[in-house]
C-alpha atoms as a PDB file:
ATOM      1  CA  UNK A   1      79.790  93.073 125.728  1.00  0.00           C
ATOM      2  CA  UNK A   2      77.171  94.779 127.371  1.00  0.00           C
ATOM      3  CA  UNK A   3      73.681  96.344 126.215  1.00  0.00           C
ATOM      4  CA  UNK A   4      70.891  99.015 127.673  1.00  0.00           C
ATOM      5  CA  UNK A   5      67.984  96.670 128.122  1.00  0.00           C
ATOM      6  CA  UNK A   6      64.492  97.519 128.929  1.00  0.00           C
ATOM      7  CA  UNK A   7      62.846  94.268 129.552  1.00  0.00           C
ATOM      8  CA  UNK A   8      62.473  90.965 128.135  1.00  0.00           C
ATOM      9  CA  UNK A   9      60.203  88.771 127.072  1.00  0.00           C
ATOM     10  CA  UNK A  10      60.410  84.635 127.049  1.00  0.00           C
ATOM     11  CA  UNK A  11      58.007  83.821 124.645  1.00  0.00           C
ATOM     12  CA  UNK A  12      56.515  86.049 122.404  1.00  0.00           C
ATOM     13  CA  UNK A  13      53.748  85.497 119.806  1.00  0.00           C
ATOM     14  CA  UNK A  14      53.918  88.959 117.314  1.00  0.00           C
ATOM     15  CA  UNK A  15      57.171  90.183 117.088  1.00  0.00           C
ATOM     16  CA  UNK A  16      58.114  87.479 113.854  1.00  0.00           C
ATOM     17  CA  UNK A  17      57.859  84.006 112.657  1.00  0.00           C
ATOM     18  CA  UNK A  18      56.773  81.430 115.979  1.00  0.00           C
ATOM     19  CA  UNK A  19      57.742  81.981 119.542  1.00  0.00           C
ATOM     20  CA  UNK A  20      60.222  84.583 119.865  1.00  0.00           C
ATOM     21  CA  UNK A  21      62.455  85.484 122.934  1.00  0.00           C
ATOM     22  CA  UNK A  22      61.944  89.230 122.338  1.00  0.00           C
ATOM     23  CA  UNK A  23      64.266  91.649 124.246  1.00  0.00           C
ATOM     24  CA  UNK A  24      63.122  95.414 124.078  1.00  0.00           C
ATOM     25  CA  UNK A  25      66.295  97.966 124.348  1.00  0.00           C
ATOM     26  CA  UNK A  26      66.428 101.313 125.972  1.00  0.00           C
ATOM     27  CA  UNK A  27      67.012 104.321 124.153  1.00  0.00           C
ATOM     28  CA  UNK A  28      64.792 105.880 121.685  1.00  0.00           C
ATOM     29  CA  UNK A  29      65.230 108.800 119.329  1.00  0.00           C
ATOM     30  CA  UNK A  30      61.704 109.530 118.130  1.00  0.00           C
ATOM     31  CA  UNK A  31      58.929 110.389 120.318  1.00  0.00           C
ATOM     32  CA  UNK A  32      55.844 108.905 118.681  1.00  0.00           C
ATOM     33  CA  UNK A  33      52.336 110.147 119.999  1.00  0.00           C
ATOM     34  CA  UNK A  34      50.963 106.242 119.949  1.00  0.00           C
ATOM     35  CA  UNK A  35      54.458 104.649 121.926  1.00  0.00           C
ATOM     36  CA  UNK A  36      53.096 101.971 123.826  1.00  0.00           C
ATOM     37  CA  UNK A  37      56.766 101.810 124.897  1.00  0.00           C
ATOM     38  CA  UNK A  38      57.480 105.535 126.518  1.00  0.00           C
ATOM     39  CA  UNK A  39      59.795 103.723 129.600  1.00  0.00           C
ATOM     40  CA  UNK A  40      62.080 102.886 126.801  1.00  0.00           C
ATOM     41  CA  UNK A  41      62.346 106.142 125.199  1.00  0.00           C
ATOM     42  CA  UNK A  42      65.593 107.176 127.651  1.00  0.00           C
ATOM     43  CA  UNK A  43      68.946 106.704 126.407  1.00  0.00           C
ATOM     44  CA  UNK A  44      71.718 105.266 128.469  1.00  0.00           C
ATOM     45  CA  UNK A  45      69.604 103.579 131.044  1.00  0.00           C
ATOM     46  CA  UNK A  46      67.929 100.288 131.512  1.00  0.00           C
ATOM     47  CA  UNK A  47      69.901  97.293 133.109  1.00  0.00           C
ATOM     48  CA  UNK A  48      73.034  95.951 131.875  1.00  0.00           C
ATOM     49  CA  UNK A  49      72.988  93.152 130.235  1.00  0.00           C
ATOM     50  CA  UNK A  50      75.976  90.847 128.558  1.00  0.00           C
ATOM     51  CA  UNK A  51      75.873  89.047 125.704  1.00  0.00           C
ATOM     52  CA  UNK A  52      76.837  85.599 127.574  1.00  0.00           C
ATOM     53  CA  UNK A  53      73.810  85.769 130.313  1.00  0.00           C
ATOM     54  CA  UNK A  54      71.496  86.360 127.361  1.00  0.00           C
ATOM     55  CA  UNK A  55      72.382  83.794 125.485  1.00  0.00           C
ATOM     56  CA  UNK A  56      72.439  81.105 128.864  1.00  0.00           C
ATOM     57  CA  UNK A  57      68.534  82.028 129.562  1.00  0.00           C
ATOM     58  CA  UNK A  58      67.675  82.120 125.544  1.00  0.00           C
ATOM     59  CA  UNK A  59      69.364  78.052 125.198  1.00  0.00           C
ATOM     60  CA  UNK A  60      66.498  77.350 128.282  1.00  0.00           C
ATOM     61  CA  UNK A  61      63.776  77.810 126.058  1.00  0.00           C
ATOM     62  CA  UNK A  62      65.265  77.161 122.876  1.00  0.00           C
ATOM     63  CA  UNK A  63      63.526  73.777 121.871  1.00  0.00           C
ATOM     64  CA  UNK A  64      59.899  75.604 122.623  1.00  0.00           C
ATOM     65  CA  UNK A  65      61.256  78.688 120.021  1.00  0.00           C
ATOM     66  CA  UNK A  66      62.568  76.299 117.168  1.00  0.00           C
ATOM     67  CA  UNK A  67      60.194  73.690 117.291  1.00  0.00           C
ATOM     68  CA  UNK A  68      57.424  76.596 117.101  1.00  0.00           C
ATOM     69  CA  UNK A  69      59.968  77.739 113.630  1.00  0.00           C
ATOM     70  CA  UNK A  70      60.722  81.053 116.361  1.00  0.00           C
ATOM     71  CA  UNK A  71      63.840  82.857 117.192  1.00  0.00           C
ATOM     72  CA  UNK A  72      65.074  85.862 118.963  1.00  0.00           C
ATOM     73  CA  UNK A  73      63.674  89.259 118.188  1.00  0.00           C
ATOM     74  CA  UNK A  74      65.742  92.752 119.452  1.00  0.00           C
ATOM     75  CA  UNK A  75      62.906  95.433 119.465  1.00  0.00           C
ATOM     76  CA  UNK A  76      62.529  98.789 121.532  1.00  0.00           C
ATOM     77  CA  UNK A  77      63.069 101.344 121.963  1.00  0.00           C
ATOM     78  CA  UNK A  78      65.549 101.663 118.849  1.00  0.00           C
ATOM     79  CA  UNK A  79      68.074  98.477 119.078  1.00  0.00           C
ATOM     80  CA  UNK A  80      70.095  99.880 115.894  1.00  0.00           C
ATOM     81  CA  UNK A  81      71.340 102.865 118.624  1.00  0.00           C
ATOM     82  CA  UNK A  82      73.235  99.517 119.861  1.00  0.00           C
ATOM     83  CA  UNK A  83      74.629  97.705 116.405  1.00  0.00           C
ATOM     84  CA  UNK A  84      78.088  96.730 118.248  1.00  0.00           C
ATOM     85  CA  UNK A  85      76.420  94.859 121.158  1.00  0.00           C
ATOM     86  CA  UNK A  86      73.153  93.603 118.470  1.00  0.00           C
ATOM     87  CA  UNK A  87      76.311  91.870 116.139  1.00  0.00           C
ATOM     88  CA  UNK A  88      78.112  90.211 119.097  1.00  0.00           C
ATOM     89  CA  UNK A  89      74.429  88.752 120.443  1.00  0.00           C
ATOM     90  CA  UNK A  90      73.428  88.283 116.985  1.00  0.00           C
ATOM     91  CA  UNK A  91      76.608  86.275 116.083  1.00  0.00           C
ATOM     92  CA  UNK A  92      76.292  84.160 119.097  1.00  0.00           C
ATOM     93  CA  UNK A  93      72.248  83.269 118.359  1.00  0.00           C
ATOM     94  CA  UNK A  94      73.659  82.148 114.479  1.00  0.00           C
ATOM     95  CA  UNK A  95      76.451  79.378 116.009  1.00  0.00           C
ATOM     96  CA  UNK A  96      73.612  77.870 117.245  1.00  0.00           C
ATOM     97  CA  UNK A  97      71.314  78.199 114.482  1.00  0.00           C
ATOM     98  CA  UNK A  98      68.798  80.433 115.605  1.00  0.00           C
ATOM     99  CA  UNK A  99      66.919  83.010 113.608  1.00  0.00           C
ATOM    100  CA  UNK A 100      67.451  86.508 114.017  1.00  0.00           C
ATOM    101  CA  UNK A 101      65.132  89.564 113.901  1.00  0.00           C
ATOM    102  CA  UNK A 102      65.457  93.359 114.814  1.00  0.00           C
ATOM    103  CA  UNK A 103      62.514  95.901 114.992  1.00  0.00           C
ATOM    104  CA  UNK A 104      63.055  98.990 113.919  1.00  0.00           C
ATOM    105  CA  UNK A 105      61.635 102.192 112.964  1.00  0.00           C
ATOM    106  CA  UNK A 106      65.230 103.196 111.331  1.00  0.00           C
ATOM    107  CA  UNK A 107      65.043 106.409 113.695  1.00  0.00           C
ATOM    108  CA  UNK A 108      68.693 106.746 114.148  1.00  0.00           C
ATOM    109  CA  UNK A 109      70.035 105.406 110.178  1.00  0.00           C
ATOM    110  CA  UNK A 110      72.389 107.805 109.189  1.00  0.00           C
ATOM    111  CA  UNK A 111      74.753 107.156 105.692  1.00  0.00           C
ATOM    112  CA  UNK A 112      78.094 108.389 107.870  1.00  0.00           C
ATOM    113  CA  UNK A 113      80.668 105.504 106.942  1.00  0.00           C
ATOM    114  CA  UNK A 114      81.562 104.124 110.599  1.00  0.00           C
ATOM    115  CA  UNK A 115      77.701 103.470 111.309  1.00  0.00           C
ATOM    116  CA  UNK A 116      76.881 102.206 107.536  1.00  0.00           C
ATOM    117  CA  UNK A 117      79.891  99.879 108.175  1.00  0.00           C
ATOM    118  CA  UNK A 118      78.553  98.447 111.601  1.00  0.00           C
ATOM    119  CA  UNK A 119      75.387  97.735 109.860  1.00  0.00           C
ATOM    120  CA  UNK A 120      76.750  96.135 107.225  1.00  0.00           C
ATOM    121  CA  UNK A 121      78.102  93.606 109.261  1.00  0.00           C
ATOM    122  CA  UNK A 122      74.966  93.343 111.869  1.00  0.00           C
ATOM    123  CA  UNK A 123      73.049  92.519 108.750  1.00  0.00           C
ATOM    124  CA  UNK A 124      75.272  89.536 107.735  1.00  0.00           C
ATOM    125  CA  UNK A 125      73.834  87.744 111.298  1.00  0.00           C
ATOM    126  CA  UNK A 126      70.518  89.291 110.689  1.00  0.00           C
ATOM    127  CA  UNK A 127      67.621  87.507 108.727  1.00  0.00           C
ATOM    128  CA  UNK A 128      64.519  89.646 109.116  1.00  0.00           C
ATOM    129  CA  UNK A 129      63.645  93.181 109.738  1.00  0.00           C
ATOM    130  CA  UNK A 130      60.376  94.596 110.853  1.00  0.00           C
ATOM    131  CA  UNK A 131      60.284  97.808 109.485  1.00  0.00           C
ATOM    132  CA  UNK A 132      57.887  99.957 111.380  1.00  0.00           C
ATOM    133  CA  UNK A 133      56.703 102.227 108.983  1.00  0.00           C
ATOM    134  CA  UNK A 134      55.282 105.780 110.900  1.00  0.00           C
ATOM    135  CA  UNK A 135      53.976 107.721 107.539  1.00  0.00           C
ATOM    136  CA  UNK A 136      54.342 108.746 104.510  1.00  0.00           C
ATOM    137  CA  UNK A 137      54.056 112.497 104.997  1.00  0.00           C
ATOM    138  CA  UNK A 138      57.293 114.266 106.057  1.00  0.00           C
ATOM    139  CA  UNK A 139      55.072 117.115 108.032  1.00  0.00           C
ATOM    140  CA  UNK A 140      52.588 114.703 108.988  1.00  0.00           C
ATOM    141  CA  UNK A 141      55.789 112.406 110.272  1.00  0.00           C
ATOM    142  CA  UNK A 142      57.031 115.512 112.420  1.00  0.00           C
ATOM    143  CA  UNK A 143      54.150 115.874 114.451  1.00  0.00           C
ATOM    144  CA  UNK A 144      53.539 112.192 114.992  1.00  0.00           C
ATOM    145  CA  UNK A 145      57.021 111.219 116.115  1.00  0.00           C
ATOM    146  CA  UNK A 146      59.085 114.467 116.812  1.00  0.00           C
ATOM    147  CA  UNK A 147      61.405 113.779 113.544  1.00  0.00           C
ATOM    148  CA  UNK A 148      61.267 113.697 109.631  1.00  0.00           C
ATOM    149  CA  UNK A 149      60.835 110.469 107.810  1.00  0.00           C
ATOM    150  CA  UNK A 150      63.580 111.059 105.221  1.00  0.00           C
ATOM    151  CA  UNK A 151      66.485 109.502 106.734  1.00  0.00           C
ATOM    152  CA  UNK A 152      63.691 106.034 107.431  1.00  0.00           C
ATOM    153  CA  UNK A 153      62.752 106.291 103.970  1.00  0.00           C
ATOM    154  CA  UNK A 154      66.437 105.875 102.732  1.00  0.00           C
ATOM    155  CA  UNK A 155      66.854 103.292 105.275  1.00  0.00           C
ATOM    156  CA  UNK A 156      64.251 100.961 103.832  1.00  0.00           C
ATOM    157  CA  UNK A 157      65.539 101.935 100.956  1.00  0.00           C
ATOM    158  CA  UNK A 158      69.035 100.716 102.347  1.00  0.00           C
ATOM    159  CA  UNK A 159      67.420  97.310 103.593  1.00  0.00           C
ATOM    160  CA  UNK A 160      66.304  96.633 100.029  1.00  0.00           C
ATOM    161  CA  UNK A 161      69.194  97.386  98.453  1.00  0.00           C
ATOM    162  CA  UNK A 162      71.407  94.707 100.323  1.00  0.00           C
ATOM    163  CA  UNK A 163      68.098  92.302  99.840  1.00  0.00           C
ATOM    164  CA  UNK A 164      67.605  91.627 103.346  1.00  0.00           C
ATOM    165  CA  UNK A 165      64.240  90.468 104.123  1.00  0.00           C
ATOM    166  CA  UNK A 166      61.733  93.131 105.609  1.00  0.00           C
ATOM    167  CA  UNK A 167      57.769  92.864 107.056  1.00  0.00           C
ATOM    168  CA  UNK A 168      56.717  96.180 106.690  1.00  0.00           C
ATOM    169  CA  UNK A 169      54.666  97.472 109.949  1.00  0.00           C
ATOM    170  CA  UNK A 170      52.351 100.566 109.587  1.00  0.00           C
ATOM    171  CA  UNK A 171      50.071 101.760 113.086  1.00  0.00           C
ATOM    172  CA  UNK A 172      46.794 102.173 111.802  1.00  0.00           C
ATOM    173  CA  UNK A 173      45.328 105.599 113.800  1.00  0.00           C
ATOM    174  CA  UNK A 174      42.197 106.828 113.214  1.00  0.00           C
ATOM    175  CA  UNK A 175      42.165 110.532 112.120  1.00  0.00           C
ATOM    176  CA  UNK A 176      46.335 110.342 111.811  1.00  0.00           C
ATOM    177  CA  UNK A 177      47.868 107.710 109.343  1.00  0.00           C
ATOM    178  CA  UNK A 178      44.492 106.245 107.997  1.00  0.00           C
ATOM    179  CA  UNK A 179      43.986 108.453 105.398  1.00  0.00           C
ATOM    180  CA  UNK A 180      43.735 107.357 101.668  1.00  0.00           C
ATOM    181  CA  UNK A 181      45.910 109.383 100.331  1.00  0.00           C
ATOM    182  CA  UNK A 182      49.056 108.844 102.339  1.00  0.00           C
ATOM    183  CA  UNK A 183      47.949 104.804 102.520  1.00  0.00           C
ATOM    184  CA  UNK A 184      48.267 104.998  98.817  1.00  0.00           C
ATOM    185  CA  UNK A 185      51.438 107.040  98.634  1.00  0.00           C
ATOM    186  CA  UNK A 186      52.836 104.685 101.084  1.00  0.00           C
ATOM    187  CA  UNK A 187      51.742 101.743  99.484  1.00  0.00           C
ATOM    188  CA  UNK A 188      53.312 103.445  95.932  1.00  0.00           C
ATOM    189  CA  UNK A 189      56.196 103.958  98.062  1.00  0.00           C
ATOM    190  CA  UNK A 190      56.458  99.805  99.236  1.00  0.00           C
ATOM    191  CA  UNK A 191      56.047  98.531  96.047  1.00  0.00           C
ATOM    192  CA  UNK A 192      59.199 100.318  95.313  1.00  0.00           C
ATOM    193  CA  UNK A 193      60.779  97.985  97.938  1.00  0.00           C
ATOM    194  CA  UNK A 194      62.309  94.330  96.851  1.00  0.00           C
ATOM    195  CA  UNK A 195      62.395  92.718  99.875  1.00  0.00           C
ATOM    196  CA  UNK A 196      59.141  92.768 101.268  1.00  0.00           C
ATOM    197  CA  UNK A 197      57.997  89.008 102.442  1.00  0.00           C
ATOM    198  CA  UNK A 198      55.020  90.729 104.287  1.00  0.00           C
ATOM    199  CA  UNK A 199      52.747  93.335 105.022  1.00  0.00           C
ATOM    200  CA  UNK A 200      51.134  94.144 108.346  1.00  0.00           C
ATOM    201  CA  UNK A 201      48.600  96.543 109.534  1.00  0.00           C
ATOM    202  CA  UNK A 202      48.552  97.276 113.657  1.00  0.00           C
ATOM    203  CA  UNK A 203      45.530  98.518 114.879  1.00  0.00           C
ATOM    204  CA  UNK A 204      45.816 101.503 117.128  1.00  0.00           C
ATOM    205  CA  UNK A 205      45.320 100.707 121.208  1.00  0.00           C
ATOM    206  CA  UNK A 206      45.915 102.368 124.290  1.00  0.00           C
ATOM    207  CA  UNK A 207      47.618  99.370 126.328  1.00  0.00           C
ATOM    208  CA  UNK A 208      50.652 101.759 126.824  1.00  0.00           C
ATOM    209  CA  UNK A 209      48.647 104.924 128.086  1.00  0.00           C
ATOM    210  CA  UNK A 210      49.529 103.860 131.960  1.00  0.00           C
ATOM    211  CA  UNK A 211      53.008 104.201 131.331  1.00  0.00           C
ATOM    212  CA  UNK A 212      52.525 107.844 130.068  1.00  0.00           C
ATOM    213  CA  UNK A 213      50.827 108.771 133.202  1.00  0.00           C
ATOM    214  CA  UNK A 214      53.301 107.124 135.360  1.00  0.00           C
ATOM    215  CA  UNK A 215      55.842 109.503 133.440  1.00  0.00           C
ATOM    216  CA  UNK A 216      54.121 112.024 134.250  1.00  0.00           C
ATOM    217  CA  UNK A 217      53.709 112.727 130.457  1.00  0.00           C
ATOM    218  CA  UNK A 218      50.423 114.190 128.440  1.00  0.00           C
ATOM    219  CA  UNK A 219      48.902 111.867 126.020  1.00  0.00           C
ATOM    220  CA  UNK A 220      47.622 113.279 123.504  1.00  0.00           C
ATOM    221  CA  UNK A 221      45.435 110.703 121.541  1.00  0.00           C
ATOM    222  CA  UNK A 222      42.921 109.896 124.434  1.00  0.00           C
ATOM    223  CA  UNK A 223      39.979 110.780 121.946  1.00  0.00           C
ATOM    224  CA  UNK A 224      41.206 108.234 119.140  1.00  0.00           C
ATOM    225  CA  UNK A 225      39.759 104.991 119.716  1.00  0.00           C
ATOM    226  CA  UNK A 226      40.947 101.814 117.783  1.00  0.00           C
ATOM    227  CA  UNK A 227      40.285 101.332 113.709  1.00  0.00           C
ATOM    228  CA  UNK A 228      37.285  98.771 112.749  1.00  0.00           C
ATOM    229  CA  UNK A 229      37.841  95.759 111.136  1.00  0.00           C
ATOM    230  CA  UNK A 230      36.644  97.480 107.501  1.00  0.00           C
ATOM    231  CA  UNK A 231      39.319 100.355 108.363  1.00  0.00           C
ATOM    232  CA  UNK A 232      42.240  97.414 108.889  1.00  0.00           C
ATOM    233  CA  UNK A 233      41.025  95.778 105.913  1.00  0.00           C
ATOM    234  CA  UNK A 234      40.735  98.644 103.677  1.00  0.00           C
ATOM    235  CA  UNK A 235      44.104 100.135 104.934  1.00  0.00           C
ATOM    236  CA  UNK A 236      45.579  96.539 104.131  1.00  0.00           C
ATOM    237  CA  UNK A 237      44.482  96.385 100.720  1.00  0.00           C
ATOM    238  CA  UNK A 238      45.771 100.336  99.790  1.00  0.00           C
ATOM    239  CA  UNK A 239      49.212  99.105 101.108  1.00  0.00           C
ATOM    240  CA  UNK A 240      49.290  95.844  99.534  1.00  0.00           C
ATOM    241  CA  UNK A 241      48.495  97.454  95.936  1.00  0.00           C
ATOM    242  CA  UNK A 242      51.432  97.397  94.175  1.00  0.00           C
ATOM    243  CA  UNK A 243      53.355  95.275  96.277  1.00  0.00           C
ATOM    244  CA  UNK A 244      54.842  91.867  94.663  1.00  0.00           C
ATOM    245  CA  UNK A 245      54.433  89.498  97.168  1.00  0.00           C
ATOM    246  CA  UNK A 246      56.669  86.390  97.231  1.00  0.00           C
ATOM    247  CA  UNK A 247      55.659  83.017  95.662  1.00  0.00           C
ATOM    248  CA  UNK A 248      54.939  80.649  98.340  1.00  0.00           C
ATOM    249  CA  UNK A 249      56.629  77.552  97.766  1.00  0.00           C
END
């Protein structure tokens, strides 16, 4: 089987647990203002790739990813717009015992029965979500990404249902999802969740702004310049409040 790919990456140091062989999908359903990522957002292009030529360049750097305590990470773009070709990959990476993880905003989770299905099974060859967590704010989520946030919520909500483990991600943006309120609503709205084994705050950057402008697109948070340590911190702590983090054995 086939997949839309974007690009890949051999060894990758923030996208989960160790060195990760990270492949970024194309195809994207949410337009988010901060996308660092905006050559991925088209759906239906990006180079074929199959399953089998993945998996022969992944087993040439596998003793570097599992002797780092690594594994493959699917990110994007949105990889859940691909479940079918995510399970077969997913299955293959699990024969030989490596871990699994998919990034995800949860853009495209709907409760319709054929794609609930399909991730029910991509989630029984899955062993950690990151969650990337927009905002709180259902207007506030509209003009940041192009979409409402219900159909995300219910997803984590999904994800913690069926007790499959999660890192939350939240952008932290100046002026746009750094403000108390929302932190703490969000943070109410975590420590709702089960599954959380982590919490992480992204500072805000501009690394992606290039790609924009070879688009041809407007970006339109040129005047917001990264968060301060203090605003990381603080934001961390808000999130973090009612959250039951896991014993450490």
């Amino acid at each position: 089987m086939n997949g839309n790919i974007h690009s890949i990456e051999t060894l990758g140091t923030v996208d989960g647990p160790g060195l990760r062989y990270v492949i970024f999908t194309q195809g994207c359903l949410l337009r988010c203002q901060f996308c660092h990522n905006a050559d991925t957002w088209e759906i239906g292009t990006g180079k074929q790739m199959a399953v089998t030529d993945i998996m022969d360049e992944l087993m040439s750097y596998l003793p570097f990813i599992q002797a780092s305590g690594g594994g493959i990470t699917v990110s994007g773009g949105e990889p859940l717009l691909q479940i079918p070709f995510l399970t077969e990959l997913f299955k293959e990476c699990k024969k030989k015992g490596i871990h699994t993880t998919i990034d995800s905003s949860g853009g495209c989770f709907s409760h319709a029965k054929l794609f609930t299905r399909q991730l029910d099974e991509l989630l029984r060859y899955t062993d950690l979500i990151l969650l990337d967590l927009k905002h709180i704010d259902r207007k506030k989520h509209i003009e940041l990404t192009g979409m409402a946030n219900d159909h995300i919520l219910e997803f984590a909500k999904f994800l913690s249902d069926h007790k499959t483990p999660v890192w939350v991600r939240h952008v932290l943006i100046p002026t746009v999802t750094d403000m108390t309120d929302d932190l703490q609503k969000l943070g109410e709205f975590i420590g709702t969740l089960e599954n959380v084994q982590k919490v992480e705050i992204l500072p805000y950057h501009k690394l992606g702004v290039y790609k924009w402008e070879a688009l041809g697109l407007e970006y339109q948070l040129n005047h917001v310049d990264p968060p301060t340590d203090e605003k990381v911190e603080f934001a961390y702590q808000l999130l973090t409040a009612h959250w039951n983090a896991p014993i450490k054995h």
